[in-house]
C-alpha atoms as a PDB file:
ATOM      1  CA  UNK A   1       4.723  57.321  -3.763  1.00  0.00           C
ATOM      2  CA  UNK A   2       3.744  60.489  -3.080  1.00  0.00           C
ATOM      3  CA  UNK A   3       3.437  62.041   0.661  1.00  0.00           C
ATOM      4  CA  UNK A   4       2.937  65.364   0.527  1.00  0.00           C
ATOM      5  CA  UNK A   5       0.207  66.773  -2.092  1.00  0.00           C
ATOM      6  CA  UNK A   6      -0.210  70.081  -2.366  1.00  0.00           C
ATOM      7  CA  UNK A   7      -3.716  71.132  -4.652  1.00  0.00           C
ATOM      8  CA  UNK A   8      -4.989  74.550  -5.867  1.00  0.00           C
ATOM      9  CA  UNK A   9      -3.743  75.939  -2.537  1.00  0.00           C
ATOM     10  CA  UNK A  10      -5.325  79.572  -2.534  1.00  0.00           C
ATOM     11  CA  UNK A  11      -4.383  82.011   1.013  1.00  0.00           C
ATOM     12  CA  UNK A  12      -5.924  85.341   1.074  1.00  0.00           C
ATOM     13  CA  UNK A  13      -5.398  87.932   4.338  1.00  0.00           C
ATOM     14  CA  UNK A  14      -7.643  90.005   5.052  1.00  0.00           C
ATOM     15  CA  UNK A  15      -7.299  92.970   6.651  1.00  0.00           C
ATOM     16  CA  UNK A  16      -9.188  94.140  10.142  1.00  0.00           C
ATOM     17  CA  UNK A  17     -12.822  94.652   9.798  1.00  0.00           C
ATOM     18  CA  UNK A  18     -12.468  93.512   6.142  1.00  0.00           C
ATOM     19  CA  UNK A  19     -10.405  95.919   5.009  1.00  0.00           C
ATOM     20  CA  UNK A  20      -7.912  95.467   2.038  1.00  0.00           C
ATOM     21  CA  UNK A  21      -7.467  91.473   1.178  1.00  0.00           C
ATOM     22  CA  UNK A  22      -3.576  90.435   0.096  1.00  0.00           C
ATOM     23  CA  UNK A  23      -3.370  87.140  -1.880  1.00  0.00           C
ATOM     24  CA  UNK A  24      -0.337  85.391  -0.895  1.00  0.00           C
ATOM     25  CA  UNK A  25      -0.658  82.443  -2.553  1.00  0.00           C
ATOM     26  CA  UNK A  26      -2.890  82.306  -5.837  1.00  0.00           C
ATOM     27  CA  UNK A  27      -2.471  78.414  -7.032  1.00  0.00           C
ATOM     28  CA  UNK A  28       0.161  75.877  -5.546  1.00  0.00           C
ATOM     29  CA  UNK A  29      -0.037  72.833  -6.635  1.00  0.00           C
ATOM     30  CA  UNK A  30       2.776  70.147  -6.331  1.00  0.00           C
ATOM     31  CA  UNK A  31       3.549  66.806  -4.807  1.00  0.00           C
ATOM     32  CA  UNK A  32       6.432  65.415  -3.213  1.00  0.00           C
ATOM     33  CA  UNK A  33       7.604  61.718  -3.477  1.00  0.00           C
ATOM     34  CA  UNK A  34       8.515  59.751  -0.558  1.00  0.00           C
ATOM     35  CA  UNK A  35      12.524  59.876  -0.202  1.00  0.00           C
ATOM     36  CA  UNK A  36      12.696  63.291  -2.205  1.00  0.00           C
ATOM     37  CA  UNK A  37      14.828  66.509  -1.400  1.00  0.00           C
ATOM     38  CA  UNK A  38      13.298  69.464  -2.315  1.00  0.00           C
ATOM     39  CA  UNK A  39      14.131  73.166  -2.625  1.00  0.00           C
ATOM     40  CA  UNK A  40      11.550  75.886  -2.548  1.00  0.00           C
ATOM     41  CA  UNK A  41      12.672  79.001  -3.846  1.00  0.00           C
ATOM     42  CA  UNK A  42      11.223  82.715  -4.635  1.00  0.00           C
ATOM     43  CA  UNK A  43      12.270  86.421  -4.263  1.00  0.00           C
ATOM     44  CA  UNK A  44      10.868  88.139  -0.555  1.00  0.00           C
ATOM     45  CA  UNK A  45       7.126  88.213  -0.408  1.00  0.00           C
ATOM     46  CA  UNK A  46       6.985  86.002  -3.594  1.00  0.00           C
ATOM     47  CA  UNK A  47       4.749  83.361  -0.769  1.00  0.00           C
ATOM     48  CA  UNK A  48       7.616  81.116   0.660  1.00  0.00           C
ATOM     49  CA  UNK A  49       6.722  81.529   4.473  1.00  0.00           C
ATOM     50  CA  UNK A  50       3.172  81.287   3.915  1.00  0.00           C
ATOM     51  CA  UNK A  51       3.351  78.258   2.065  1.00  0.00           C
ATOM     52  CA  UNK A  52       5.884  77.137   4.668  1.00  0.00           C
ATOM     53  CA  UNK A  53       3.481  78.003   7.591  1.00  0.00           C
ATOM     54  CA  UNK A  54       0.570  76.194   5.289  1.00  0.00           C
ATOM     55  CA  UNK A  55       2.577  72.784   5.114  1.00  0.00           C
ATOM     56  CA  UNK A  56       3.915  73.063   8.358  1.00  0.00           C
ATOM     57  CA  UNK A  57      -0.090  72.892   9.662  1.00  0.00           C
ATOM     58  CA  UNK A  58       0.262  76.507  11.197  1.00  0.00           C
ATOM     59  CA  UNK A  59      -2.155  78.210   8.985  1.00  0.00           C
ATOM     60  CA  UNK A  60      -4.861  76.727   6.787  1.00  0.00           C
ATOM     61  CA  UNK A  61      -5.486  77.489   3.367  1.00  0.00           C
ATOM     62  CA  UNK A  62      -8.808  79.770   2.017  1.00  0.00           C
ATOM     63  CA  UNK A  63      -9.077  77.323  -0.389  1.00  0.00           C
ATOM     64  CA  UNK A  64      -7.343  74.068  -1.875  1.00  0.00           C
ATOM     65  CA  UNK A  65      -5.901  71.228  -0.067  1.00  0.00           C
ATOM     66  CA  UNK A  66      -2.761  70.011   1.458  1.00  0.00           C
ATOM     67  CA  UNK A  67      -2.312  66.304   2.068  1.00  0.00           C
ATOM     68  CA  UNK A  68      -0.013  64.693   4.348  1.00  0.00           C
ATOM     69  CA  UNK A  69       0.137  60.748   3.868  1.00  0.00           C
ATOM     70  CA  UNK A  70      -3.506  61.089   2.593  1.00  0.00           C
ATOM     71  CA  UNK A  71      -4.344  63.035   5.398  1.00  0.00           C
ATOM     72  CA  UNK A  72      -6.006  66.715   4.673  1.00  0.00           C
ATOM     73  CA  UNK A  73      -4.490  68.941   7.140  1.00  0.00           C
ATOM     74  CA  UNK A  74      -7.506  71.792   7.229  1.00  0.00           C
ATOM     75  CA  UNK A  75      -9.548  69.018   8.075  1.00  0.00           C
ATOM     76  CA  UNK A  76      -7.593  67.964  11.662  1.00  0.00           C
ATOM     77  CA  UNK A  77      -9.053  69.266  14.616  1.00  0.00           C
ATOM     78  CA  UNK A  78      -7.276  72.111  16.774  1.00  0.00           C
ATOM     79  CA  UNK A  79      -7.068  69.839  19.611  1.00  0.00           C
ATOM     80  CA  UNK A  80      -5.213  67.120  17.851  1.00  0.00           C
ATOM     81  CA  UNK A  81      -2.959  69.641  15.474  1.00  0.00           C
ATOM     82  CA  UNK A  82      -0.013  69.933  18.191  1.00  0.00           C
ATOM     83  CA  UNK A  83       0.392  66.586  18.534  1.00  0.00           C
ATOM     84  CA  UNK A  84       0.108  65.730  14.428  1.00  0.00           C
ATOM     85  CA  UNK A  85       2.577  68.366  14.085  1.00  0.00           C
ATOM     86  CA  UNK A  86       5.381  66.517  16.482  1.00  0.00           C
ATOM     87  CA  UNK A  87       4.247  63.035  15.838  1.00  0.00           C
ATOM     88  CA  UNK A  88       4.542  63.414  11.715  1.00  0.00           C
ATOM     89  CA  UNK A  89       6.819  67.067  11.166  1.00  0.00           C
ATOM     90  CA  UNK A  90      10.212  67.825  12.161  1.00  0.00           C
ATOM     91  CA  UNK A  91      11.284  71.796  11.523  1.00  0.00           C
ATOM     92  CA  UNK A  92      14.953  72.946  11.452  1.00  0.00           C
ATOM     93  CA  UNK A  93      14.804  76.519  11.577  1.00  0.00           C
ATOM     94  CA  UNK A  94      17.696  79.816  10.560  1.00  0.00           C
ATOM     95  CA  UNK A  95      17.648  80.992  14.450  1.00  0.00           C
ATOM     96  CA  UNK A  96      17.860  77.549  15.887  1.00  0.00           C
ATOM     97  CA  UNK A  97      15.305  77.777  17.895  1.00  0.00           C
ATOM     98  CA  UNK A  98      16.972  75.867  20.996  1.00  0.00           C
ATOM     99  CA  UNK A  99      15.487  76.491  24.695  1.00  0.00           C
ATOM    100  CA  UNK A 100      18.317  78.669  26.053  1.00  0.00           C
ATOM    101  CA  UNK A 101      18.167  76.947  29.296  1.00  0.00           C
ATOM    102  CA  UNK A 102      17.912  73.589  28.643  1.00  0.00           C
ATOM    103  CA  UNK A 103      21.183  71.466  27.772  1.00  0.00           C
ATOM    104  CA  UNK A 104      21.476  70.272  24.234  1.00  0.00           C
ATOM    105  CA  UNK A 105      20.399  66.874  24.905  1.00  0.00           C
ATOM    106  CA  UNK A 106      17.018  68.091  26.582  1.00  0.00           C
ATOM    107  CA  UNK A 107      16.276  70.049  23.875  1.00  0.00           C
ATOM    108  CA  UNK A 108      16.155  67.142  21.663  1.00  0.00           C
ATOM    109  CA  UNK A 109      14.333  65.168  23.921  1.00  0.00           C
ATOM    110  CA  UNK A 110      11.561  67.428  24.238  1.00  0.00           C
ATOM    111  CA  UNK A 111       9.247  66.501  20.939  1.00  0.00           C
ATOM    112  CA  UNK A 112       9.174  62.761  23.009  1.00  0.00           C
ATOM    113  CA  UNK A 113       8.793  63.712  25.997  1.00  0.00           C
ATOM    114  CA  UNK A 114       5.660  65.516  25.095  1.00  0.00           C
ATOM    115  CA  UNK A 115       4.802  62.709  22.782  1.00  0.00           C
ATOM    116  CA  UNK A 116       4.865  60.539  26.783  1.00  0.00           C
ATOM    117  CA  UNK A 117       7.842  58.614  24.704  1.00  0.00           C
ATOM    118  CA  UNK A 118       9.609  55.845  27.753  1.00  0.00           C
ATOM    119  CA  UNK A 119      13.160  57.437  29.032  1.00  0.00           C
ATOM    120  CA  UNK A 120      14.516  54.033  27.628  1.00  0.00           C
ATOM    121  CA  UNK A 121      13.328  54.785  23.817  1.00  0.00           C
ATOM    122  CA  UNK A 122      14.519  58.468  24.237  1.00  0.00           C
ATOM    123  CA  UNK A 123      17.901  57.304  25.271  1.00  0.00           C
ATOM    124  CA  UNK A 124      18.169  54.482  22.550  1.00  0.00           C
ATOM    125  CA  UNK A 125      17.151  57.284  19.955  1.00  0.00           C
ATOM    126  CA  UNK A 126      19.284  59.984  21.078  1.00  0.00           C
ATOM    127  CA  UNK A 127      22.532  57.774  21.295  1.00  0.00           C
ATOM    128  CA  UNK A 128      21.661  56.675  17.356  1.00  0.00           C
ATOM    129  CA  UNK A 129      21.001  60.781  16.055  1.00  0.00           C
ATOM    130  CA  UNK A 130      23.579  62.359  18.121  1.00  0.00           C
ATOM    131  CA  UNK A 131      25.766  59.623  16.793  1.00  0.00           C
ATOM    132  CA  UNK A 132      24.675  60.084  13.559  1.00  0.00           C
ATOM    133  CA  UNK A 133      25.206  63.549  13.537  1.00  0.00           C
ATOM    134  CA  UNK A 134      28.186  63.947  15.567  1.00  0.00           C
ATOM    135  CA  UNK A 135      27.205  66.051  18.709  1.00  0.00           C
ATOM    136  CA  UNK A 136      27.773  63.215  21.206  1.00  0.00           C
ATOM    137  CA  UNK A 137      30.424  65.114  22.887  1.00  0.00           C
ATOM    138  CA  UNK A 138      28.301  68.043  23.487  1.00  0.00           C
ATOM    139  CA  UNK A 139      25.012  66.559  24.632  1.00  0.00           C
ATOM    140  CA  UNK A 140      24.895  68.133  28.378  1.00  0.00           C
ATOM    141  CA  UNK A 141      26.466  71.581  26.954  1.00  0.00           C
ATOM    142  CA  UNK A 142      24.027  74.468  26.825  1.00  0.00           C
ATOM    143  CA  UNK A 143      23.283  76.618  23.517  1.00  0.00           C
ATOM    144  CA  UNK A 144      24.937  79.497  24.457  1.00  0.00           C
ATOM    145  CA  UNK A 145      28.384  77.334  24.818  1.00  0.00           C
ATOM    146  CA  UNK A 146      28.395  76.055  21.565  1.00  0.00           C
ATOM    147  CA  UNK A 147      28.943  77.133  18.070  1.00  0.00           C
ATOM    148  CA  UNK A 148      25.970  78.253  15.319  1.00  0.00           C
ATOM    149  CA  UNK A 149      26.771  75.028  13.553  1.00  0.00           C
ATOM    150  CA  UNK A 150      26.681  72.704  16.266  1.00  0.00           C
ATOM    151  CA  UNK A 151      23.434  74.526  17.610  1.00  0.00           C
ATOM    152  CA  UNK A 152      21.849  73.381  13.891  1.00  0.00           C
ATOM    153  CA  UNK A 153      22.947  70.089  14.325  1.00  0.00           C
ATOM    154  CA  UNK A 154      21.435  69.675  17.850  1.00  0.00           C
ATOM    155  CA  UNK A 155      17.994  71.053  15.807  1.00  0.00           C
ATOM    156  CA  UNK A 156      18.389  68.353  13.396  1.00  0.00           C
ATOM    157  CA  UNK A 157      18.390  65.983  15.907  1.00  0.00           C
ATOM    158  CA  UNK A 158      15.494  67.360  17.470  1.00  0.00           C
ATOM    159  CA  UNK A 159      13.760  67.194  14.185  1.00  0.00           C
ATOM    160  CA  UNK A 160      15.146  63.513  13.045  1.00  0.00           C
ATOM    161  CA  UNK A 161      14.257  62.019  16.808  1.00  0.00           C
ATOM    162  CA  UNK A 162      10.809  61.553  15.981  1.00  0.00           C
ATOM    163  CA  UNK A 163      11.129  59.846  12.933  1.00  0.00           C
ATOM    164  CA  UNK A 164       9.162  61.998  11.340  1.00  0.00           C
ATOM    165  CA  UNK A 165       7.737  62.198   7.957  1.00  0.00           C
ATOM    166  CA  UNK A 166       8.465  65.118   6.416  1.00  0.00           C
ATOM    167  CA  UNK A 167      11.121  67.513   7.460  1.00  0.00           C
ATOM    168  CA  UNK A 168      10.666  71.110   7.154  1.00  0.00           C
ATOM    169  CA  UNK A 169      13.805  73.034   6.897  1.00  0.00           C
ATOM    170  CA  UNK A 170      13.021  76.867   6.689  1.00  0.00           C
ATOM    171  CA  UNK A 171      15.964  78.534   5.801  1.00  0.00           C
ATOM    172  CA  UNK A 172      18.717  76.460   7.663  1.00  0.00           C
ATOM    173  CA  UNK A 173      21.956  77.394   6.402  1.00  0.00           C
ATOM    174  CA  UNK A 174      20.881  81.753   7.167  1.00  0.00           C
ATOM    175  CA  UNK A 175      22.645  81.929  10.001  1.00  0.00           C
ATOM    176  CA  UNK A 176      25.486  80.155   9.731  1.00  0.00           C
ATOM    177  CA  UNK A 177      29.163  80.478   8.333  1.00  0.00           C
ATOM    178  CA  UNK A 178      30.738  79.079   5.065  1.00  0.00           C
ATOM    179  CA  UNK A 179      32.167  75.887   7.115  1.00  0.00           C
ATOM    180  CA  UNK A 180      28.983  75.182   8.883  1.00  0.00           C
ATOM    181  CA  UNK A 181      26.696  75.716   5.948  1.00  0.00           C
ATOM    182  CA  UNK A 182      29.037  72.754   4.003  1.00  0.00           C
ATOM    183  CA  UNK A 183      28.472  70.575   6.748  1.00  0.00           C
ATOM    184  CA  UNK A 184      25.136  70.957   7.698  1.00  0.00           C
ATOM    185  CA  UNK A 185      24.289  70.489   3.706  1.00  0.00           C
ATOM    186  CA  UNK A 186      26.037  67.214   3.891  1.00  0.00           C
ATOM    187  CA  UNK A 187      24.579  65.862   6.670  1.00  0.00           C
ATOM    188  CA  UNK A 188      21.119  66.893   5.005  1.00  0.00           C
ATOM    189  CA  UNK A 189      22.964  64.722   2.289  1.00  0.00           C
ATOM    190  CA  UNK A 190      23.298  61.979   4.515  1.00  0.00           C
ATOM    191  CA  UNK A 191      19.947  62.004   5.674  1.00  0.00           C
ATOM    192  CA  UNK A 192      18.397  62.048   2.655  1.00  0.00           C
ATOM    193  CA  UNK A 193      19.908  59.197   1.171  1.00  0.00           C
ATOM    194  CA  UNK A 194      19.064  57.143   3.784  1.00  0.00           C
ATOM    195  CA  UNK A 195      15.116  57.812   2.988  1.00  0.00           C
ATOM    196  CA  UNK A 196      14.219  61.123   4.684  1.00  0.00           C
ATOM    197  CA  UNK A 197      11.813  63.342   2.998  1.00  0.00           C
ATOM    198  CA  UNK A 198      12.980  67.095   3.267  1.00  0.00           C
ATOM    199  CA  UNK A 199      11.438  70.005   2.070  1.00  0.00           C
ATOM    200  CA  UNK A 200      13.707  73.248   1.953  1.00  0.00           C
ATOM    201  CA  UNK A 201      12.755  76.722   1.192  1.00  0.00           C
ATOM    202  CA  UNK A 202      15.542  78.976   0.968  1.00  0.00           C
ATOM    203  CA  UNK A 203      17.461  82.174  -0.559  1.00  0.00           C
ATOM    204  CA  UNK A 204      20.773  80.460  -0.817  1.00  0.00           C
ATOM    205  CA  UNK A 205      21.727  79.227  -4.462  1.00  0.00           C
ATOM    206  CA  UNK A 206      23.730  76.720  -3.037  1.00  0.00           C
ATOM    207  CA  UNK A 207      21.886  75.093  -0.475  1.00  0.00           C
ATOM    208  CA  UNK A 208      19.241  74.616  -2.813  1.00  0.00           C
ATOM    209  CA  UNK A 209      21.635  72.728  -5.269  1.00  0.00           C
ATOM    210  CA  UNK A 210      22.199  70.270  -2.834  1.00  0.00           C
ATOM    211  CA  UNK A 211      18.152  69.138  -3.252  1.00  0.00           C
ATOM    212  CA  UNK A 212      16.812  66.632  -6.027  1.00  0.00           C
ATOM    213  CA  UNK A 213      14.301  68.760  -7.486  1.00  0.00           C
ATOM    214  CA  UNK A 214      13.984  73.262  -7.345  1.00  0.00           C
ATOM    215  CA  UNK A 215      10.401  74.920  -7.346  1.00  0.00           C
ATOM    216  CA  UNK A 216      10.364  78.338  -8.119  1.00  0.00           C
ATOM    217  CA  UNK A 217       7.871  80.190  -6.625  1.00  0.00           C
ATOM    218  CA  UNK A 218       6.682  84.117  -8.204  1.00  0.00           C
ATOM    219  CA  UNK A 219       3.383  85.787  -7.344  1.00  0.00           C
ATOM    220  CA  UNK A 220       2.074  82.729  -5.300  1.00  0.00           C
ATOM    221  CA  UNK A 221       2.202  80.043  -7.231  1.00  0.00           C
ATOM    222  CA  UNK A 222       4.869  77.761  -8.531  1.00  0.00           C
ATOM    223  CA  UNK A 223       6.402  78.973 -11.695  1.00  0.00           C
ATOM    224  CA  UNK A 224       9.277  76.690 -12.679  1.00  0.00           C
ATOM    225  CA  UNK A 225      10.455  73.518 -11.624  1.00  0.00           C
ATOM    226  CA  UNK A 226      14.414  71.836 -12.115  1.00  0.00           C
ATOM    227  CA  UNK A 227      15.191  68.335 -11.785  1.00  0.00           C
ATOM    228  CA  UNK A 228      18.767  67.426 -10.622  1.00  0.00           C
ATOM    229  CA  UNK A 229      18.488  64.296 -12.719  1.00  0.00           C
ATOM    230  CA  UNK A 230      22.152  63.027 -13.435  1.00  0.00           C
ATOM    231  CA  UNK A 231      23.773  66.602 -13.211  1.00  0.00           C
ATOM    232  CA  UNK A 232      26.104  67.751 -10.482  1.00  0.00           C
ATOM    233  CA  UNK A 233      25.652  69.801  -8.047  1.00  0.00           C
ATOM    234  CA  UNK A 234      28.082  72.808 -10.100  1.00  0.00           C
ATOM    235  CA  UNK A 235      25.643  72.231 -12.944  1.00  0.00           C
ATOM    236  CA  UNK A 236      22.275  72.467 -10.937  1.00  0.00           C
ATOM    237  CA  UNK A 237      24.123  75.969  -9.097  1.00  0.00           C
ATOM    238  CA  UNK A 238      24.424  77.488 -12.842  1.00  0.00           C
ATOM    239  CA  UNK A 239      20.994  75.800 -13.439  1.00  0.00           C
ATOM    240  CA  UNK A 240      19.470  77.915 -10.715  1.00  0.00           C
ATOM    241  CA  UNK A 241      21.168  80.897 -11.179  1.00  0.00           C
ATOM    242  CA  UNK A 242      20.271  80.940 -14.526  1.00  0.00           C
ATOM    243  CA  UNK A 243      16.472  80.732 -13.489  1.00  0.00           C
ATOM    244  CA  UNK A 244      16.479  83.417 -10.501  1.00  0.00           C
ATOM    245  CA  UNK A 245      17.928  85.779 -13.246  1.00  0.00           C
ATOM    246  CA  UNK A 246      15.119  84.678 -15.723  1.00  0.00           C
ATOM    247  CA  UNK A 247      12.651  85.531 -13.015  1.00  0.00           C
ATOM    248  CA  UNK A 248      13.938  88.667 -12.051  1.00  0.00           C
ATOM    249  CA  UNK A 249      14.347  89.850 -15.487  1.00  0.00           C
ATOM    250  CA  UNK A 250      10.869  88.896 -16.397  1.00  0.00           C
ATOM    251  CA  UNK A 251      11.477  86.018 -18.605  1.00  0.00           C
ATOM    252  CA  UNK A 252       8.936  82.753 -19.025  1.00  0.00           C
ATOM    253  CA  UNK A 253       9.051  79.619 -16.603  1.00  0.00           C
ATOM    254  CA  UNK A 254       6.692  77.388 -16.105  1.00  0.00           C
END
């Protein structure tokens, strides 16, 4: 079942006092199934963030649709968007994102305590993510006294907390080191399997072959499309490598 469908999705700027208009996406149009891992993919300025920002409910499209669980996200009021956005989204971002002064553990409480969530639920959820993720050593530590890759791991679990939806990684694995990119992929892994819908975008080659399926995105639309299918993830690497040279060189997708 699909849960995220994405139609003719058109996003023009336009300049001050209607100056010069910049098309940054001309015609996206793809779904995403319940339970899938998905890479998004493109050379800078190819549309990746705006897209991003589009699904994420921080812009709205000039034209086209994007439909979360049915729902058309142009179509939610501005009053109501916040709380959409934590109750059905969870982001992991490259900088982390964490509240400098704010312990770990508040940090990941925060999407439910603005959601009114009991202390009693918060605490049952925490203990099962933190768990999950391994970080329940490090709860009460701040940002600043823990490593990049435990800092992503506390952002996961402020993204998995609320159950959400969809998760919306935008480019997770830029900021950290060999080590903590190979564990944060696995735990993304781990997630996965166990029914979480994530949507990637990144520049990394091997993040990306981590995820199910690989949209390519050139000139604002989606170009080409790879299916992991029964392959490893060695063989979807090549795979992908083999298309961002295509691209760059000019040769046909789709």
């Amino acid at each position: 079942m699909s849960i995220l469908q994405v139609n003719a999705v058109k996003k023009i700027y336009t300049g001050r006092f209607g100056g010069n208009q910049v098309q940054a996406l001309s015609n996206v149009t793809f779904d995403v199934e319940e339970g899938e891992y998905v890479a998004i993919m493109g050379e800078s300025g190819s549309g990746k963030t705006t897209l991003l920002n589009i699904l994420a409910a921080l812009d709205k499209p000039t034209s086209g649709t994007v439909c979360l669980d049915g729902k058309n996200l142009s179509k939610i009021r501005e009053s109501e968007i916040a709380a959409f956005r934590r109750d059905h989204l969870g982001f992991v971002f490259q900088d982390f994102n964490l509240l400098a002064t704010f312990s770990l553990e508040d940090n990941i409480y925060l999407p439910m305590v603005l959601s009114g969530k009991s202390l009693a639920e918060m605490k049952e959820r925490l203990t099962a993510v933190a768990r999950q993720l391994g970080i329940t050593s490090i709860l009460k530590k701040y940002p600043y006294e823990v490593s990049g890759g435990q800092k992503q791991r506390a952002a996961v679990a402020r993204a998995l907390i609320t159950n959400p939806r969809l998760i919306l990684a935008d480019e997770p694995t830029g900021a950290l080191d060999s080590k903590s990119t190979d564990e944060l992929l696995r735990l993304f892994g781990e997630i996965n399997q166990k029914g979480q819908t994530i949507l990637m975008v990144t520049h990394s080659v091997k993040a990306a072959s981590h995820a199910g399926r690989v949209l390519f995105i050139k000139d604002g639309e989606v170009y080409h499309q790879i299916y992991r299918g029964s392959g490893t993830e060695n063989e979807l690497y090549q795979r992908i490598s083999d298309t961002l040279t295509m691209l760059a060189t000019g040769g046909e997708g789709r």
